[in-house]
Protein backbone atom coordinates (compact mmCIF):
# COMPACT_ATOMS: atom_id res chain seq x y z
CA UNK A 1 -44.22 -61.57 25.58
CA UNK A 2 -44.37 -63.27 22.08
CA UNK A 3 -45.29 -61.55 18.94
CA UNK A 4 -48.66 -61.89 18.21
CA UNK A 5 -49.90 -64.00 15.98
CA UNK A 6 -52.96 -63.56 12.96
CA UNK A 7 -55.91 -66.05 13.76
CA UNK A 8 -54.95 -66.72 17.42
CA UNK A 9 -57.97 -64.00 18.56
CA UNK A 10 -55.55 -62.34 20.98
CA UNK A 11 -54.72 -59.62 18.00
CA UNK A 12 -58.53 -58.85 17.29
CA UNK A 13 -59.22 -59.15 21.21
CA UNK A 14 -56.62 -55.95 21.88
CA UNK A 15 -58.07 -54.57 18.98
CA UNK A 16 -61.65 -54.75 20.50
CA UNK A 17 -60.50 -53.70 23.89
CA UNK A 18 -58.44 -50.23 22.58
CA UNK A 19 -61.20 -49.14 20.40
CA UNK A 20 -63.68 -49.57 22.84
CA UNK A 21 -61.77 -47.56 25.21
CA UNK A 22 -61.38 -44.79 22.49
CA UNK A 23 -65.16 -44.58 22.25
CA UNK A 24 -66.01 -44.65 25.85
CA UNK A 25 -63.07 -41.71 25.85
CA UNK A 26 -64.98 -39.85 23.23
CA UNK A 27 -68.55 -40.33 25.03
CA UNK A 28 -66.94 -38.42 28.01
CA UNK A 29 -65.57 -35.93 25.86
CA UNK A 30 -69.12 -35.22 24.26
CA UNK A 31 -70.34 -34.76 27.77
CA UNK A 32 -67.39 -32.26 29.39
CA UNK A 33 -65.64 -30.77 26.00
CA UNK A 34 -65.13 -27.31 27.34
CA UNK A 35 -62.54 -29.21 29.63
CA UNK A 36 -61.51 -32.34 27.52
CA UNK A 37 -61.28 -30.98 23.51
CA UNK A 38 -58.94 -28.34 21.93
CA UNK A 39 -60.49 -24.79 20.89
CA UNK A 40 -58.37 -24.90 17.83
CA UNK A 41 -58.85 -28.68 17.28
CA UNK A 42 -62.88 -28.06 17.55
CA UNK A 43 -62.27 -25.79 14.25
CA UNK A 44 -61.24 -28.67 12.11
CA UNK A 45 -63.82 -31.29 12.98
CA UNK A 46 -67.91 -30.70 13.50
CA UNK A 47 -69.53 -32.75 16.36
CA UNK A 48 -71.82 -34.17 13.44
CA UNK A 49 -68.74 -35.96 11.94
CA UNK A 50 -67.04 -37.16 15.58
CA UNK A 51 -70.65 -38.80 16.17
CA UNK A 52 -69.88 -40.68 13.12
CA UNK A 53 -66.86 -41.75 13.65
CA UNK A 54 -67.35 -42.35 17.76
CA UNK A 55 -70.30 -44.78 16.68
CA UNK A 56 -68.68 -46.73 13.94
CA UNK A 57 -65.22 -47.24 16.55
CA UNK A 58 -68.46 -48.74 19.24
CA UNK A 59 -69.28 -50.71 17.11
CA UNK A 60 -65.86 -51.81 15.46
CA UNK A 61 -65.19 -52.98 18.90
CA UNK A 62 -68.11 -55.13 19.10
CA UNK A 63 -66.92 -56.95 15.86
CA UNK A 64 -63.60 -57.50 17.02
CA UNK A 65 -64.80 -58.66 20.55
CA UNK A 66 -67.11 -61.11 18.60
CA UNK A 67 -63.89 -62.18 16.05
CA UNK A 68 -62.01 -62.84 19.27
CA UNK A 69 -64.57 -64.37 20.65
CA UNK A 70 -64.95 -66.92 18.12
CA UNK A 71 -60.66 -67.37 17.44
CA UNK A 72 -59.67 -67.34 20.73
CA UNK A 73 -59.58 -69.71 23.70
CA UNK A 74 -58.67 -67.52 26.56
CA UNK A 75 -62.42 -65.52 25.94
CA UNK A 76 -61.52 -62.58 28.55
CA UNK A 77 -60.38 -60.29 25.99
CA UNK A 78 -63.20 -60.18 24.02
CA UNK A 79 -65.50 -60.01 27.41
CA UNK A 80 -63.35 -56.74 28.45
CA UNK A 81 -63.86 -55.03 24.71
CA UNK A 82 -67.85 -56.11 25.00
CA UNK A 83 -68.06 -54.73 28.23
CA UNK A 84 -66.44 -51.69 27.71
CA UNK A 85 -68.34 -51.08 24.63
CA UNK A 86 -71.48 -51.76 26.22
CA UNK A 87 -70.42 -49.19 28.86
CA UNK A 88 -70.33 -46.62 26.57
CA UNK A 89 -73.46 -46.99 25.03
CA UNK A 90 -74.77 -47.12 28.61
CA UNK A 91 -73.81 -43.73 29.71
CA UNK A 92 -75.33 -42.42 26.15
CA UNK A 93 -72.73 -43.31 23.87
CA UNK A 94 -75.16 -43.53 20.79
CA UNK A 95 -77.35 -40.16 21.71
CA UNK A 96 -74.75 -37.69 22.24
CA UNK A 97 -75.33 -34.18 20.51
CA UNK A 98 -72.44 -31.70 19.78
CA UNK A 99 -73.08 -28.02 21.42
CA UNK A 100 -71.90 -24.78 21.36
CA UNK A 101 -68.60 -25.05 23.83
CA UNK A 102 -67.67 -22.28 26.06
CA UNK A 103 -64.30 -20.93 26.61
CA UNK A 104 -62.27 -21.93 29.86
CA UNK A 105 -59.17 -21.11 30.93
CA UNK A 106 -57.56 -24.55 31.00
CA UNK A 107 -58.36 -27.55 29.17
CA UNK A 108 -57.03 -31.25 28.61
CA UNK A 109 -56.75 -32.83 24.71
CA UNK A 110 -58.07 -35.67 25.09
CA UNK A 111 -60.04 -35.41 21.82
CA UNK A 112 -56.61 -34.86 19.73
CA UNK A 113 -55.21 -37.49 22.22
CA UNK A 114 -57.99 -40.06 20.74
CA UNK A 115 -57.97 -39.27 17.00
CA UNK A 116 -54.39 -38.94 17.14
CA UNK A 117 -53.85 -42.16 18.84
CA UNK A 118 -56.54 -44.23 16.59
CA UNK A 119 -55.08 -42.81 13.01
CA UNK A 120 -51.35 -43.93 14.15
CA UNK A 121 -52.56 -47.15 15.19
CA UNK A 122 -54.99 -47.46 12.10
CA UNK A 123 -51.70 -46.61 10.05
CA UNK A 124 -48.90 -48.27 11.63
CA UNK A 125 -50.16 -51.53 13.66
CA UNK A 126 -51.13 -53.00 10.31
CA UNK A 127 -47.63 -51.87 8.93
CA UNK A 128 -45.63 -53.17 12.32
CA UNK A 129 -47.58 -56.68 11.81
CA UNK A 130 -47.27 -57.24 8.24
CA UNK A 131 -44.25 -56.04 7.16
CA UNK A 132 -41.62 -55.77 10.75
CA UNK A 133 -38.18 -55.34 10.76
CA UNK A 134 -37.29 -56.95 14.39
CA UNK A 135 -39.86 -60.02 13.44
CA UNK A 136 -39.30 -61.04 17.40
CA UNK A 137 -40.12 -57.83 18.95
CA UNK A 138 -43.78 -58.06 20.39
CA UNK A 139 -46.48 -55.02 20.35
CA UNK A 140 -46.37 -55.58 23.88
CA UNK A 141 -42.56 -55.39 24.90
CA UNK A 142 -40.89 -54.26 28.10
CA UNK A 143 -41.56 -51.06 27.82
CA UNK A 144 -44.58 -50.35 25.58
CA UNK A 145 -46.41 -49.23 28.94
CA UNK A 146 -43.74 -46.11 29.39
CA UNK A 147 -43.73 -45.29 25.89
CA UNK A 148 -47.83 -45.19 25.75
CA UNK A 149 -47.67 -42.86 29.16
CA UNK A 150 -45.43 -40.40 26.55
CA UNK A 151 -48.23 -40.49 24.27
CA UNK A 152 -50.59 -39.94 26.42
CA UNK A 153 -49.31 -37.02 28.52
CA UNK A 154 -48.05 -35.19 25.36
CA UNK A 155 -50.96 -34.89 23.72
CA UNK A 156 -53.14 -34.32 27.21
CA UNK A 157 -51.17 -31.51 27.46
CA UNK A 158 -51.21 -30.38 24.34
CA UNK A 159 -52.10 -26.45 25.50
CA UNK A 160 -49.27 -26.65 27.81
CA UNK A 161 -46.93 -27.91 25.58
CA UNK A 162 -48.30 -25.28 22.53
CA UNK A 163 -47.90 -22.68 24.70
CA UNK A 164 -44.18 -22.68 26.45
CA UNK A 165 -42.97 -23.41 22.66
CA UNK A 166 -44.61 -20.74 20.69
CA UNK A 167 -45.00 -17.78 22.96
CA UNK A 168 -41.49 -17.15 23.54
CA UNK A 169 -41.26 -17.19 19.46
CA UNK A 170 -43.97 -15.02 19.16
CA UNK A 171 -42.71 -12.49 21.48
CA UNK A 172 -39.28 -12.47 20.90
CA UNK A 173 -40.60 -12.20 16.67
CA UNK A 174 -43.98 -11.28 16.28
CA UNK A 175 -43.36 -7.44 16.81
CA UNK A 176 -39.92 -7.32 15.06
CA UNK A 177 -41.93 -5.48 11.64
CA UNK A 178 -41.33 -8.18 9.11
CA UNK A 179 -44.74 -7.46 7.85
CA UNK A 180 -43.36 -7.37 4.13
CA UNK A 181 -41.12 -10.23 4.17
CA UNK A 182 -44.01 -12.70 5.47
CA UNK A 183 -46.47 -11.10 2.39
CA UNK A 184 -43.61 -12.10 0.14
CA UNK A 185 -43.13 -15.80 1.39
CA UNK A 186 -47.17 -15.65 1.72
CA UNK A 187 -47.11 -14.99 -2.22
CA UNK A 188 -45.06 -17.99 -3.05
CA UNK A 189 -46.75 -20.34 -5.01
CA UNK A 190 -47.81 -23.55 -1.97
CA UNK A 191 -45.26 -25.76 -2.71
CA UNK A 192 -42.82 -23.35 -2.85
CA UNK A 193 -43.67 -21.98 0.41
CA UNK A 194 -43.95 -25.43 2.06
CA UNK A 195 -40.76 -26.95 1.23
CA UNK A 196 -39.03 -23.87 1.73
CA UNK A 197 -40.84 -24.37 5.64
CA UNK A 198 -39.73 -27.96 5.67
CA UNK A 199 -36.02 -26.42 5.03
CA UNK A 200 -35.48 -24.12 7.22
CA UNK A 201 -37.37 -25.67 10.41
CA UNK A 202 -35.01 -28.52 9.49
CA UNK A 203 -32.26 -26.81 9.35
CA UNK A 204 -33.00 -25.60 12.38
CA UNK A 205 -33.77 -28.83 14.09
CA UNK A 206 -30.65 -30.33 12.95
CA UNK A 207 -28.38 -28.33 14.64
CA UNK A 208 -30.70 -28.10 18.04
CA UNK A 209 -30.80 -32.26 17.46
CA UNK A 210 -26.90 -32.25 17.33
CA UNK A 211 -26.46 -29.70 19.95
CA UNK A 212 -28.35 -32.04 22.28
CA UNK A 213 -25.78 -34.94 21.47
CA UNK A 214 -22.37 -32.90 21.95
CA UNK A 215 -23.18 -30.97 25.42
CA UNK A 216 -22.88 -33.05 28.37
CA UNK A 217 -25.57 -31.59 30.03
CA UNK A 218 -28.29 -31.18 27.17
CA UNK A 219 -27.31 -35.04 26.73
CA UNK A 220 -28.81 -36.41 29.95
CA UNK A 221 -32.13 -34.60 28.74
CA UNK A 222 -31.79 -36.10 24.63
CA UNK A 223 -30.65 -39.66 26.44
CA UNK A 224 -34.64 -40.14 28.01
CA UNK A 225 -35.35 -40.67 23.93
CA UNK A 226 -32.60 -42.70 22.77
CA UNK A 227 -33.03 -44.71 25.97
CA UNK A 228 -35.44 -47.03 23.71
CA UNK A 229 -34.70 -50.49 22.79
CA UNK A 230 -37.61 -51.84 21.18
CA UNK A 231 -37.94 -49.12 18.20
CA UNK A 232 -41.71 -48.66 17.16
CA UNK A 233 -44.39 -46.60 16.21
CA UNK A 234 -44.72 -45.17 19.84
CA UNK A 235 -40.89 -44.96 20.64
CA UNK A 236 -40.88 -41.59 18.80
CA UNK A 237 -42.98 -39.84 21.78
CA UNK A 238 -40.58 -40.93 24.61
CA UNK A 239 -39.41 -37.38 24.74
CA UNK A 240 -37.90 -35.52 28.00
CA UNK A 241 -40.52 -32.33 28.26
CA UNK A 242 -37.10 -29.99 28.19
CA UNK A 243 -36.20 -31.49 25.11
CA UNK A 244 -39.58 -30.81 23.62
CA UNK A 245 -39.50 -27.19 24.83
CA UNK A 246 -35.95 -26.39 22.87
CA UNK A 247 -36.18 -28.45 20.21
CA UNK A 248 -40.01 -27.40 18.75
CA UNK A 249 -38.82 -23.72 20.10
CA UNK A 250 -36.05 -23.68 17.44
CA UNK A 251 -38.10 -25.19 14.86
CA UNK A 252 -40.76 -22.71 15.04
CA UNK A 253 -38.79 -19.53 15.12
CA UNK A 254 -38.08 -19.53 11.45
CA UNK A 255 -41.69 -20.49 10.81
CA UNK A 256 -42.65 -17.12 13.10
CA UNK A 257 -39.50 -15.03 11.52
CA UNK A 258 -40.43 -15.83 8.06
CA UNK A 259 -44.42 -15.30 8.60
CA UNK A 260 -45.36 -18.89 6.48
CA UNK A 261 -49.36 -18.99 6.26
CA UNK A 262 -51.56 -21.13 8.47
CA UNK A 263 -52.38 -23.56 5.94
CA UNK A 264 -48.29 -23.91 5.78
CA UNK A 265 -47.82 -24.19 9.24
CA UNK A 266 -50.65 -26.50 9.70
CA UNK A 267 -49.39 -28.93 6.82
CA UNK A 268 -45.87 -28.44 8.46
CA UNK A 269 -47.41 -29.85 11.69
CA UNK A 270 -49.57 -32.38 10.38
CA UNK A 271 -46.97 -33.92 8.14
CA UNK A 272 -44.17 -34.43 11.35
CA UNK A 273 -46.42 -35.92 13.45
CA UNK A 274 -47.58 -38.85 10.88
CA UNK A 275 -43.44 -38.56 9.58
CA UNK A 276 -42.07 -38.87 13.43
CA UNK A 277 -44.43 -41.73 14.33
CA UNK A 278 -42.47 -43.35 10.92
CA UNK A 279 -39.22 -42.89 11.59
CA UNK A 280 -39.55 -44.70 14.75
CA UNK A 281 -41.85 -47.64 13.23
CA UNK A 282 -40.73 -51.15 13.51
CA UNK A 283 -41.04 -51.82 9.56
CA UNK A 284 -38.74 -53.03 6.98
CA UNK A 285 -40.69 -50.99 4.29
CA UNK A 286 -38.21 -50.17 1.05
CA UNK A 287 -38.85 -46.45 0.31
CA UNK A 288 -36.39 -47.18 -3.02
CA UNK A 289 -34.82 -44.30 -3.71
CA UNK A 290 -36.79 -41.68 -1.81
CA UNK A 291 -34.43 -42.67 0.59
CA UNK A 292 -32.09 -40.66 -0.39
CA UNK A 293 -34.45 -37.84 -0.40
CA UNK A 294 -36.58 -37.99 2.93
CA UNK A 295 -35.39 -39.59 6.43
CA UNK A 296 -36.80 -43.24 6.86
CA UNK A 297 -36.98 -45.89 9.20
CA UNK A 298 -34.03 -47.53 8.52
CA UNK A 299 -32.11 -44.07 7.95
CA UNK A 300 -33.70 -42.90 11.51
CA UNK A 301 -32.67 -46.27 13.39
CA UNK A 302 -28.87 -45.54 12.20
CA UNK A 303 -29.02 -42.58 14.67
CA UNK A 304 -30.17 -44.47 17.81
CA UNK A 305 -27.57 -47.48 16.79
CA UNK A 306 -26.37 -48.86 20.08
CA UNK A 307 -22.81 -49.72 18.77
CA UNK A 308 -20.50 -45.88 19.69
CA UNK A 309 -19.04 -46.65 16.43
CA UNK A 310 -21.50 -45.08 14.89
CA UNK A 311 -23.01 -42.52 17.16
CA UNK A 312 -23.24 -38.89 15.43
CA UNK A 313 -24.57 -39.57 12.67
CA UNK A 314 -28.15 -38.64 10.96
CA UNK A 315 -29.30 -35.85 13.03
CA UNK A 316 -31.96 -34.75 10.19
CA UNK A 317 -35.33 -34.77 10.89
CA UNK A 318 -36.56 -34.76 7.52
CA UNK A 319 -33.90 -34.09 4.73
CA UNK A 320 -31.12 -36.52 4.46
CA UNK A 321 -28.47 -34.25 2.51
CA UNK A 322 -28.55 -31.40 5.68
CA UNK A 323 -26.41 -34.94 7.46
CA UNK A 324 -24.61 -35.22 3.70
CA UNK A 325 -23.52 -31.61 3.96
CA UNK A 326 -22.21 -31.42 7.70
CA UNK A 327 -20.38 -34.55 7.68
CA UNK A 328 -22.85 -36.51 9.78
CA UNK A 329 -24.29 -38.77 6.86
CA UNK A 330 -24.65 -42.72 7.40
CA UNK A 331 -26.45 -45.14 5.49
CA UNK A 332 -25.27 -48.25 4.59
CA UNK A 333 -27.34 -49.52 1.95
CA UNK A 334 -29.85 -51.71 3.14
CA UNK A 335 -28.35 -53.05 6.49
CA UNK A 336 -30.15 -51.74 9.64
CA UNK A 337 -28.45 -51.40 12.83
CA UNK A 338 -27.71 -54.61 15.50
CA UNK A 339 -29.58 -52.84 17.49
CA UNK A 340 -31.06 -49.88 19.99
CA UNK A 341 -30.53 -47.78 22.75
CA UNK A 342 -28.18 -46.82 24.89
CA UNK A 343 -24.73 -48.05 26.91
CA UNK A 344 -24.90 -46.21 30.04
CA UNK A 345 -25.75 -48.46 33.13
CA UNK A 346 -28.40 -48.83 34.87
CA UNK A 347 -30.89 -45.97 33.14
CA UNK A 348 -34.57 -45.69 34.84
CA UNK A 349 -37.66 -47.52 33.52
CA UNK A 350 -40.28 -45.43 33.84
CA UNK A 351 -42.01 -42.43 32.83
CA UNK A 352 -41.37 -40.37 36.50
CA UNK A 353 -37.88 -41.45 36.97
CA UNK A 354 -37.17 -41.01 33.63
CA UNK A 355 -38.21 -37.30 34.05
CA UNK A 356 -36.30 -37.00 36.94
CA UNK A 357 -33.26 -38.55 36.21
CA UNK A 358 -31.49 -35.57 33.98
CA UNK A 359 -31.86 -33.12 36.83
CA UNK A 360 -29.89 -35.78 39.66
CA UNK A 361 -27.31 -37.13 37.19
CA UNK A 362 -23.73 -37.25 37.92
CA UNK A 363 -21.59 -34.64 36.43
CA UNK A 364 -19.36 -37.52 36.19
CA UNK A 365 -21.46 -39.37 34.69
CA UNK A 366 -22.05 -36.81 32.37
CA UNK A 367 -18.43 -36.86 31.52
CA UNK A 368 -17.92 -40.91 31.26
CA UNK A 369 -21.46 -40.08 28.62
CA UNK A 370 -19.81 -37.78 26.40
CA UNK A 371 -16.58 -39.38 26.05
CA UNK A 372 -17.86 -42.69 24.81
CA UNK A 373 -20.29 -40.69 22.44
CA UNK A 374 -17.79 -38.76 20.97
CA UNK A 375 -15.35 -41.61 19.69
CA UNK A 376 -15.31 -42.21 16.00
């Protein structure tokens, strides 16, 4: 598909339909939140304040359908926003209430699904449009369907997902009597405390990243992400759900082993999901120097370069001199890589084969993998 273009009404027709989707998402979840919303989520927000914002994305979506309406001569995207909208208010959209929820023992997050999903797009979109680094890559390549299933089912399963990664810190930690070392790194003055978390979880993440890339078998699990052609702000979430378990695993055990405070962890949290969602982003933004200092786009796009010439390099998450000090540095001053993904032949499309496909691969295959990865 083309890239879209400003004042053609397809751009504010999409627009219209995915917000009214998100509000008609967010009616149901005012009608069934002891199965759709997050008990810890529901702490941050009030139902006063998601009312708000469910009512103004309604009727967002009716000014974009109308925009579209006007712009565009194919009409049926602004028709599908409308309708949707109109759906929404239909099944009560503007006379939900927020009520005390009570506890079950499963539950879906669909509300951090929706908020998360509409601040990316808020952010990024915009960014993507206006300032792109592949100017010919559309919104709506290839593969933008798979990626957006990734999304999706990460952040559905968002107890799931919490769960199998922190437990097995907590257990294998939480009793271990380091009571007096977490008061001391509670004591440290915030910023101290936080960078000191974004160090060590990095650290930590660096070497589980580049452990993934040298062992054949961990490879065919790390491949599902680097599989990507078309880099953007939702490539970041095509993640295998092994790699998710080890990876965030090792990144929170020094969070659990050093005892860092909530607001800490939180902040920690917070700041790489908004930070992964960049790294990935189709934008030619200059960060200037802070380059140097923090990963960015173009530093992140080095390490899914297509070309084996440079594979192994830039395995930092967040801190560019961790790559400086092992050897596995790479950025060429402000040339971006050819291009994406990955060599091996025929690799599944698809989110189910995709998940399937490390567990029936070829030991030989494996081998063929990791030779070609590991030239210089």
């Amino acid at each position: 598909m083309a890239r879209l273009k400003i004042g053609e009404g397809k751009i504010s027709g999409y627009i219209s339909i995915f917000l009214s989707l998100l509000g008609l998402c967010g009616v149901i979840c005012f009608k069934y939140p002891e199965w759709l919303t997050t008990p810890e989520f529901r702490e941050v927000y009030t139902g006063e304040s998601m009312k708000i914002l469910m009512t103004s994305v309604i009727i967002a979506s009716f000014f974009f359908g109308l925009l579209s309406f006007v712009l565009s001569k194919q009409k049926k995207y602004a028709l599908i926003g409308v309708v949707i909208a109109a759906a929404s208010i239909v099944i009560g959209g503007f006379d939900v209430q927020g009520r005390a929820v009570n506890k079950t023992s499963w539950h879906l997050g669909v509300d951090w699904l929706l908020l998360d999903l509409l601040l990316m797009a808020v952010i990024f979109v915009p960014i993507e449009l206006a300032l792109p680094k592949n100017k010919e890559q559309s919104k709506f390549h290839e593969e933008w369907r798979t990626d957006l299933v990734y999304f999706v089912i990460s952040h559905l399963f968002i107890q799931f997902f919490g769960a199998i990664t922190q437990k097995p810190a907590t257990l294998l930690f939480g009793r271990m009597g380091l009571t007096a070392l977490h008061e001391w790194v509670q004591s440290l003055p915030y910023v101290v405390e936080l960078l000191f978390a974004f160090l060590i979880a990095d650290l930590f993440q660096y070497w589980t990243h580049r452990f993934f890339h040298s062992h054949a078998y961990l490879w065919r699990f790390h491949s599902v992400h680097h599989s990507t052609v078309n880099m953007d702000w939702l490539a970041g979430s095509r993640t295998h759900f092994v790699d998710i378990f080890v990876t965030r695993s090792m990144a929170f055990i020094p969070l659990y082993v050093f005892g860092f405070s909530a607001i800490t962890f939180n902040t920690y949290i917070a700041f790489m999901a908004i930070h992964a969602v960049l790294i990935h982003a189709n934008t030619r933004i200059n960060f200037g120097v802070l380059k140097y200092i923090i990963a960015t786009p173009q530093y992140h796009h080095w390490h899914h370069c297509e070309d084996p010439e440079h594979y192994g390099k830039n395995f930092a998450t967040i801190f560019p001199f961790l790559d400086k000090l092992f050897g596995t540095y790479y950025l060429p001053g402000k040339e971006w890589p050819a291009g994406t993904g990955l060599h091996e032949a025929n690799f599944p499309k698809g989110y189910l084969k995709q998940m399937v496909y490390p567990f029936t691969k070829s030991p030989f295959d494996d081998n063929l993998n990791m030779e070609e990865r590991t030239k210089r």
